[in-house]
N, C-alpha and C. Protein backbone atom coordinates (compact mmCIF):
# COMPACT_ATOMS: atom_id res chain seq x y z
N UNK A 1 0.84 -1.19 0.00
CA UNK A 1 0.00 0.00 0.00
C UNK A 1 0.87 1.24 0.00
N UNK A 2 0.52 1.99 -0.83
CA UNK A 2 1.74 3.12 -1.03
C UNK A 2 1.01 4.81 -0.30
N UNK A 3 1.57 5.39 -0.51
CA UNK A 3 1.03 6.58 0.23
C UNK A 3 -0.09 7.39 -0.28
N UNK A 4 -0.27 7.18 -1.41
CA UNK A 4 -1.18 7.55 -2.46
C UNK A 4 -2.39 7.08 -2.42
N UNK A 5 -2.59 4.99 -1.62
CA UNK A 5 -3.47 4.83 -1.56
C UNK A 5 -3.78 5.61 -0.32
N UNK A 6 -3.38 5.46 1.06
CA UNK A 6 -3.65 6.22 2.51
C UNK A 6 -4.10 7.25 1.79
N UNK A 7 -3.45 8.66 1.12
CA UNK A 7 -4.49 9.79 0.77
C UNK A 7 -5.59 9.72 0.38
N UNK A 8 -6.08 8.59 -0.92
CA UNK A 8 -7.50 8.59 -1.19
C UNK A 8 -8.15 7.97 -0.03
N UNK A 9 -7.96 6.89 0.69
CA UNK A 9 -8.73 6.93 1.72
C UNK A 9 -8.93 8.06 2.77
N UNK A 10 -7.77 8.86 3.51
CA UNK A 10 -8.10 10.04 3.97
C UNK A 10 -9.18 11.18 3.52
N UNK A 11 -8.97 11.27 1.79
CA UNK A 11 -9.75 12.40 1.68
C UNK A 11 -10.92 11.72 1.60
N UNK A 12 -11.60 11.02 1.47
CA UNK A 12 -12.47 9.58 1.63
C UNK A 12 -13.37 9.95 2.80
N UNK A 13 -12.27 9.57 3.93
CA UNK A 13 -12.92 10.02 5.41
C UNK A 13 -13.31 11.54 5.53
N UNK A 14 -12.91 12.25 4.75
CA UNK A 14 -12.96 13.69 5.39
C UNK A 14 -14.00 14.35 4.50
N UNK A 15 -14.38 13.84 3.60
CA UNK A 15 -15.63 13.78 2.95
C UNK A 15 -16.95 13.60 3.33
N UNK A 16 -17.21 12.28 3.47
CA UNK A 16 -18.01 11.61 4.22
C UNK A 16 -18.30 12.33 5.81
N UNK A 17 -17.43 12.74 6.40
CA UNK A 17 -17.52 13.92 7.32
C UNK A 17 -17.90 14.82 7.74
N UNK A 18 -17.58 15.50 6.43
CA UNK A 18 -18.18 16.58 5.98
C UNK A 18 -19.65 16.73 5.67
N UNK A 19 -19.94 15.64 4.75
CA UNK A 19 -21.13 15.33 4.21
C UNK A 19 -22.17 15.37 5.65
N UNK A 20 -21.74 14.10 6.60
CA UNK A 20 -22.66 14.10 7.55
C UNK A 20 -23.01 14.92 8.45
N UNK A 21 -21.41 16.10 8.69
CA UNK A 21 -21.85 17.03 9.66
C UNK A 21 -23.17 18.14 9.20
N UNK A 22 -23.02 18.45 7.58
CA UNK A 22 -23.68 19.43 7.23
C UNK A 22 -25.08 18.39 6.82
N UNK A 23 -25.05 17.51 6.87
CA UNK A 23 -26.77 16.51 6.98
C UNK A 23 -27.04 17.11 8.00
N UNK A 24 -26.13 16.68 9.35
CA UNK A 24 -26.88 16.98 10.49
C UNK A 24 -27.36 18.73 10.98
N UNK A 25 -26.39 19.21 10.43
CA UNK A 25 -26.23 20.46 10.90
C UNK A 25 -28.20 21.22 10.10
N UNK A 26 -28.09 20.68 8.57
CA UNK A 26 -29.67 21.26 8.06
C UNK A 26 -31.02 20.55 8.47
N UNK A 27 -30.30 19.12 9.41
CA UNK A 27 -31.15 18.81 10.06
C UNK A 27 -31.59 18.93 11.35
N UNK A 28 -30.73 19.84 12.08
CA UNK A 28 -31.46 20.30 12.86
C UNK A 28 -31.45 21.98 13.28
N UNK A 29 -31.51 22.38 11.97
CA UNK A 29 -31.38 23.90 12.35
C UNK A 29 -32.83 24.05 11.43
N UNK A 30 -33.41 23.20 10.61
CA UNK A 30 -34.45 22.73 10.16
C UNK A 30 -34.61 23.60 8.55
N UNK A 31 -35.51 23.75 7.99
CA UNK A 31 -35.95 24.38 6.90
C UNK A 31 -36.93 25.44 7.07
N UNK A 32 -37.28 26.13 8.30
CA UNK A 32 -37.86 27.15 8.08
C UNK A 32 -39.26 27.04 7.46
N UNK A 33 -39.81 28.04 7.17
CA UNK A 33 -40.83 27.90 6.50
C UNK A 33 -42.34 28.25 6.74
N UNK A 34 -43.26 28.16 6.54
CA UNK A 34 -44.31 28.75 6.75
C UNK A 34 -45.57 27.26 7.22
N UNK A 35 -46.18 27.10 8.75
CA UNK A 35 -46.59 26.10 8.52
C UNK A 35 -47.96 26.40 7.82
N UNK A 36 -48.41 24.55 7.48
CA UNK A 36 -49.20 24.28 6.99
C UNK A 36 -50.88 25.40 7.63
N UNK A 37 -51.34 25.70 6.52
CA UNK A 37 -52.78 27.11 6.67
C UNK A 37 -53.81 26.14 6.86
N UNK A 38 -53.89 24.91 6.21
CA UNK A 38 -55.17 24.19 6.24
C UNK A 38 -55.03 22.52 7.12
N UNK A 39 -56.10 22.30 7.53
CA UNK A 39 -55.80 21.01 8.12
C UNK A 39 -56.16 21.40 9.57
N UNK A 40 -55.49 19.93 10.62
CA UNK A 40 -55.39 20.25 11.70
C UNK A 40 -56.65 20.07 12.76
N UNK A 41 -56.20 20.52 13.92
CA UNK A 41 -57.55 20.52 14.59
C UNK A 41 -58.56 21.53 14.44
N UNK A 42 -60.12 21.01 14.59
CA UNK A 42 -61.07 21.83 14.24
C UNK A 42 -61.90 21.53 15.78
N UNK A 43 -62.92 22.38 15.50
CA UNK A 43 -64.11 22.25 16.75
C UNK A 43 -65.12 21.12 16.18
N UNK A 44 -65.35 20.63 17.84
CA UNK A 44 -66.08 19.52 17.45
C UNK A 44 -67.79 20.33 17.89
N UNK A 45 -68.40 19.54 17.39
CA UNK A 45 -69.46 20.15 17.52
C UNK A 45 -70.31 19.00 17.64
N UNK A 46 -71.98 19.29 18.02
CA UNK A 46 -73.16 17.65 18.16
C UNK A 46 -72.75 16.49 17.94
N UNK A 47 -72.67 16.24 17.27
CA UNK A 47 -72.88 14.20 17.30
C UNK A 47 -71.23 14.12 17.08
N UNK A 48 -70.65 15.11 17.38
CA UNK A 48 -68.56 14.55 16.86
C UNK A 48 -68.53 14.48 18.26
N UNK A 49 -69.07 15.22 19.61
CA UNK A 49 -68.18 15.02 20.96
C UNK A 49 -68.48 13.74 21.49
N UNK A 50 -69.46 12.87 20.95
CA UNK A 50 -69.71 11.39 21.53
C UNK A 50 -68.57 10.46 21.01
């Protein structure tokens, strides 16, 4: 194994690294956004509170 292979595996690791920190990082700083206008809970009314 020559030194050339160790670098592609290094930059390999430091990739993949990278990759996951910034997954995690937009996953939990989230996407923002506007929630959902429709849906959800409503009032119940006559024959729904039984």
């Amino acid at each position: 194994m020559g030194a050339g292979f160790i670098a592609v595996i290094r930059r390999t690791v430091v990739a993949i690294t990278v990759g996951i920190a910034v997954a995690a990082a937009i996953r939990v700083r989230g996407s923002g956004g506007v929630p959902p206008q429709t849906g959800g809970w409503r009032e119940l009314r006559g024959d729904d509170l039984r």
